[in-house]
Protein backbone atom coordinates (compact mmCIF):
# COMPACT_ATOMS: atom_id res chain seq x y z
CA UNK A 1 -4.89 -1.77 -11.25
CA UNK A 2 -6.94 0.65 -13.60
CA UNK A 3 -6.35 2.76 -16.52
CA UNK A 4 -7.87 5.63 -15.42
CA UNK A 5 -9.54 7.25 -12.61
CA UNK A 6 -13.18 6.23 -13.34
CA UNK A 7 -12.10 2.86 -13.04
CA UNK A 8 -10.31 3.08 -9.81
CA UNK A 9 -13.42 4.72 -8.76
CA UNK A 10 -15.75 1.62 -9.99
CA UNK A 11 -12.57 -0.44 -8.62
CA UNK A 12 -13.13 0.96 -5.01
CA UNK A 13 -16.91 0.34 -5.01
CA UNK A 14 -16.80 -3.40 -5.63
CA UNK A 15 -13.62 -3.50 -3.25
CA UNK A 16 -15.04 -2.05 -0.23
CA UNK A 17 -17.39 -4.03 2.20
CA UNK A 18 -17.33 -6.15 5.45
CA UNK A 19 -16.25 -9.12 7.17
CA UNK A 20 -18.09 -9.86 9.92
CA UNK A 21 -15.05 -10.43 11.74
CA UNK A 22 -13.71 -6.57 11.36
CA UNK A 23 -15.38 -4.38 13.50
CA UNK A 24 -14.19 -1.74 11.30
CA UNK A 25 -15.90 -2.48 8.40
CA UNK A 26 -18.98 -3.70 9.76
CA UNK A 27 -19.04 -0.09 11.82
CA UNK A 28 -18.70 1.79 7.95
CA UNK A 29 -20.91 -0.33 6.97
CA UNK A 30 -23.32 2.40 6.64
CA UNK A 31 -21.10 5.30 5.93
CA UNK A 32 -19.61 3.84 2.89
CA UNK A 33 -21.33 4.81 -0.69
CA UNK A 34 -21.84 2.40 -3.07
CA UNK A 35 -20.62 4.34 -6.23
CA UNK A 36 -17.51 5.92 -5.99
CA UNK A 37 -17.79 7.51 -9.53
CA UNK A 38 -20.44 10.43 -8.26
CA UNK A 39 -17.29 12.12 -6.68
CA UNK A 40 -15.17 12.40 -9.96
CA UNK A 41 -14.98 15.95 -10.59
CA UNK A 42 -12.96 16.64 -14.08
CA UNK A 43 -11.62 19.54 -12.11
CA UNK A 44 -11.03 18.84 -8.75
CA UNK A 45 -7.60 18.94 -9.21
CA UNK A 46 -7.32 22.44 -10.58
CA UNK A 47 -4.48 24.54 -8.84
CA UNK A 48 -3.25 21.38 -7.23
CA UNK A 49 0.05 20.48 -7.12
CA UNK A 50 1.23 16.93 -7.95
CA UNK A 51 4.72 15.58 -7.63
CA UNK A 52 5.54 12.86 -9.48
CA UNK A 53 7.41 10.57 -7.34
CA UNK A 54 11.67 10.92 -8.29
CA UNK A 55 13.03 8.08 -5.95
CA UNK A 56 11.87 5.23 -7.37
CA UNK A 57 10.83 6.51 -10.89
CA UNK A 58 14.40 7.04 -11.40
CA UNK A 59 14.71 3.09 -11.70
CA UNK A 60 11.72 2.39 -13.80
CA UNK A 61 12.54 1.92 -17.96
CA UNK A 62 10.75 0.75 -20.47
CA UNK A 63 6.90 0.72 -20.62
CA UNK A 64 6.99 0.89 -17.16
CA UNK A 65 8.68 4.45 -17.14
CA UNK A 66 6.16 5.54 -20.11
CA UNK A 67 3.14 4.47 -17.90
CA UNK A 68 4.31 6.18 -15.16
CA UNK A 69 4.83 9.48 -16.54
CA UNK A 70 2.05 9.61 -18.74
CA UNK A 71 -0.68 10.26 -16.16
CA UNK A 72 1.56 13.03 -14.58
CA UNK A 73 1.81 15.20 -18.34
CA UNK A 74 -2.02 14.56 -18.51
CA UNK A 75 -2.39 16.39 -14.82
CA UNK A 76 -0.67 19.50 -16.34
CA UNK A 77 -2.89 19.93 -18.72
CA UNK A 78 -5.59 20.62 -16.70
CA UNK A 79 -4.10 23.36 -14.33
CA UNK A 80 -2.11 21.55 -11.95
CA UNK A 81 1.52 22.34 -11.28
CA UNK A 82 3.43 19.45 -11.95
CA UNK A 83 6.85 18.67 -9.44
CA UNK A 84 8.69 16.15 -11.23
CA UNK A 85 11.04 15.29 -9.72
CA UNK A 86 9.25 15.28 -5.85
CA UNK A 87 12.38 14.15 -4.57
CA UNK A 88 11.62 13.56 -0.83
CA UNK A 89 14.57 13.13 1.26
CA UNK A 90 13.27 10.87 3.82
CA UNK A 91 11.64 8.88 1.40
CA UNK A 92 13.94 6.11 1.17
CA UNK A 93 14.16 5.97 4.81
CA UNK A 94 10.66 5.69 5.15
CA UNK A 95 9.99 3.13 2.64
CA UNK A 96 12.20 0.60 4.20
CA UNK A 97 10.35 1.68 7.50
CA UNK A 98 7.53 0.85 5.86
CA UNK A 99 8.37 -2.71 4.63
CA UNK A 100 9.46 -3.42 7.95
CA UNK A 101 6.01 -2.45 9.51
CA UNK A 102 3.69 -3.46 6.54
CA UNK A 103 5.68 -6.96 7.07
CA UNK A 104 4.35 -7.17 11.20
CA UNK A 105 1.25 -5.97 10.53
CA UNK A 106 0.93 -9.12 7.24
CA UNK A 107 2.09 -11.62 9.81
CA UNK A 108 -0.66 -10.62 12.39
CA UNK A 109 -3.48 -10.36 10.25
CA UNK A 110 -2.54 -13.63 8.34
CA UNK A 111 -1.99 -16.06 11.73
CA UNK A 112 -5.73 -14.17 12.73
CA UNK A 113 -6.91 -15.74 9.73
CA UNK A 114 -5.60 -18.40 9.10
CA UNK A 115 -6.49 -19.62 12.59
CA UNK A 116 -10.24 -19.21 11.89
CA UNK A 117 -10.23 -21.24 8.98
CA UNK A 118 -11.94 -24.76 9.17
CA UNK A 119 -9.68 -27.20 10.64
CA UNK A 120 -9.27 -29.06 7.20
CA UNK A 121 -6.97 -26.45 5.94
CA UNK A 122 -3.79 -27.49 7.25
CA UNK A 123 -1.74 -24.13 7.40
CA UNK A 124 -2.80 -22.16 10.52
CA UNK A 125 -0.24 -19.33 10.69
CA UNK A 126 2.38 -18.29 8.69
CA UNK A 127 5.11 -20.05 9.77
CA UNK A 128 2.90 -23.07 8.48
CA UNK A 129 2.27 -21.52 4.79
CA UNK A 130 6.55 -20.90 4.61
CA UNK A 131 7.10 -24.35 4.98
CA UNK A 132 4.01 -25.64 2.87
CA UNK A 133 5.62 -23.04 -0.36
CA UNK A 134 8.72 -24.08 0.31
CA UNK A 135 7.59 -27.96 -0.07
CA UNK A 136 6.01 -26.89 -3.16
CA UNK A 137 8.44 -24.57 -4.41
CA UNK A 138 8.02 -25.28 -8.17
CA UNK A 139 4.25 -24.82 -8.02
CA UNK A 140 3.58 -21.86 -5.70
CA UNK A 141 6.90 -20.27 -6.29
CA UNK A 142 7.71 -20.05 -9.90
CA UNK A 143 8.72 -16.27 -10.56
CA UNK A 144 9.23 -15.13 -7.25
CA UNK A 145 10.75 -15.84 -3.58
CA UNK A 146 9.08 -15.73 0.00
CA UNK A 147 11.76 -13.02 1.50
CA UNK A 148 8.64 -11.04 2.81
CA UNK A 149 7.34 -13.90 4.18
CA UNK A 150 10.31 -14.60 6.20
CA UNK A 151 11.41 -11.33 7.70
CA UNK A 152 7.35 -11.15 8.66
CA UNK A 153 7.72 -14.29 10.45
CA UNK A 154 10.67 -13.19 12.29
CA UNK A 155 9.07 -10.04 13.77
CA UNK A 156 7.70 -10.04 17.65
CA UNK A 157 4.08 -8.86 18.44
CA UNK A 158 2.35 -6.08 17.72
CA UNK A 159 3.54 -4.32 21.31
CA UNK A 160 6.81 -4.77 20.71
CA UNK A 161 8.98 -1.38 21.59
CA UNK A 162 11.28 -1.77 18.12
CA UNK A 163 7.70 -1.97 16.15
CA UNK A 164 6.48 0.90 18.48
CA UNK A 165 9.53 3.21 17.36
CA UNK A 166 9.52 2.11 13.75
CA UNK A 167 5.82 3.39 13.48
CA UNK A 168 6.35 6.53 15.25
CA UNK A 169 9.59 6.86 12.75
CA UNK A 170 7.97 5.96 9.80
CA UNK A 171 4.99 8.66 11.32
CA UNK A 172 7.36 11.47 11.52
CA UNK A 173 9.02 10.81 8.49
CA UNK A 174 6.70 10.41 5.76
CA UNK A 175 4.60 13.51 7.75
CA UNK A 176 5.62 16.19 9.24
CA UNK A 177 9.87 15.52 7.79
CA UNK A 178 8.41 14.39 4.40
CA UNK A 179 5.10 14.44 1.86
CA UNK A 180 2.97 16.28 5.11
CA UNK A 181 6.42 19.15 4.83
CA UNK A 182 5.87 19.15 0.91
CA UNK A 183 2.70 19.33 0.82
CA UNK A 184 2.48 22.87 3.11
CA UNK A 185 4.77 24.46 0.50
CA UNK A 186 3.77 26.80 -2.48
């Protein structure tokens, strides 16, 4: 999404604002800056230590391997102590929790919008937008499937108890039992 850190920065000031129907952004409204970039501090990172993430980099080849481990040998040459591999163990476990989570939480906020919209658009929840890419497979669909889609659809509500223990899993795991146990170590 950017090539370097000023450009997230810049990134992250034209990305943030609010919709009128999140009360959450229209509360920041006036706690947000405009311009990221004042923060950038070429050394803020000095003494820090940076893992370089080992499960899924182990997959990556090609250019995509190269630009992930570029930005990492760049960090240690400014004082930071580079972990590379920062092989988590519960990260697999936690990424899957993840998907499953990330995938209730898509399906909520896209049937909240989508019902909002003006009645001429004809998909109003996302059981409606499967069915209208899957009519129009070879158009909306060319390089990729709607698996995401799908297992979103299938999930319950937002109360329901096996979304209410995945979260406090995927809490415990990627916290205090993963980066959060890392991250306390010298």
């Amino acid at each position: 999404m950017a090539r370097t850190v000023a450009d997230a920065a810049v990134m992250l000031g034209l990305l943030t604002g609010e919709d009128p129907a999140d009360k959450e952004t229209v509360a920041a409204k006036n706690r947000k800056p405009e311009d990221y970039s004042k923060f950038l501090d070429a050394n803020g990172l000095k003494g820090a230590r940076i893992g370089v993430q080992g499960v899924f980099s182990d997959s990556m080849t090609g250019l995509t391997y190269v630009g992930w481990k570029k930005p990492s040998r760049q960090c240690g040459k400014k004082g930071q102590k580079i972990i590379d591999p920062a092989n988590i163990e519960t990260e697999k476990k936690s990424g899957i929790l993840n998907l499953m989570c990330c995938s209730l939480n898509l399906k909520t906020i896209l049937n909240g919008y989508l019902a909002n919209l003006p009645a001429s658009v004809a998909s109003r929840c996302l059981t409606d937008l499967i069915a209208f890419n899957e009519a129009n497979k070879d158009k909306e669909m060319p390089w990729f499937g709607q698996d995401v889609f799908i297992m979103a659809d299938k999930k319950g509500p937002l109360t329901d108890k096996v979304y209410l223990k995945e979260v406090a899993d995927l809490k415990r795991l990627a916290g205090k039992e993963g980066v959060g146990r890392h991250a306390s170590e010298k």
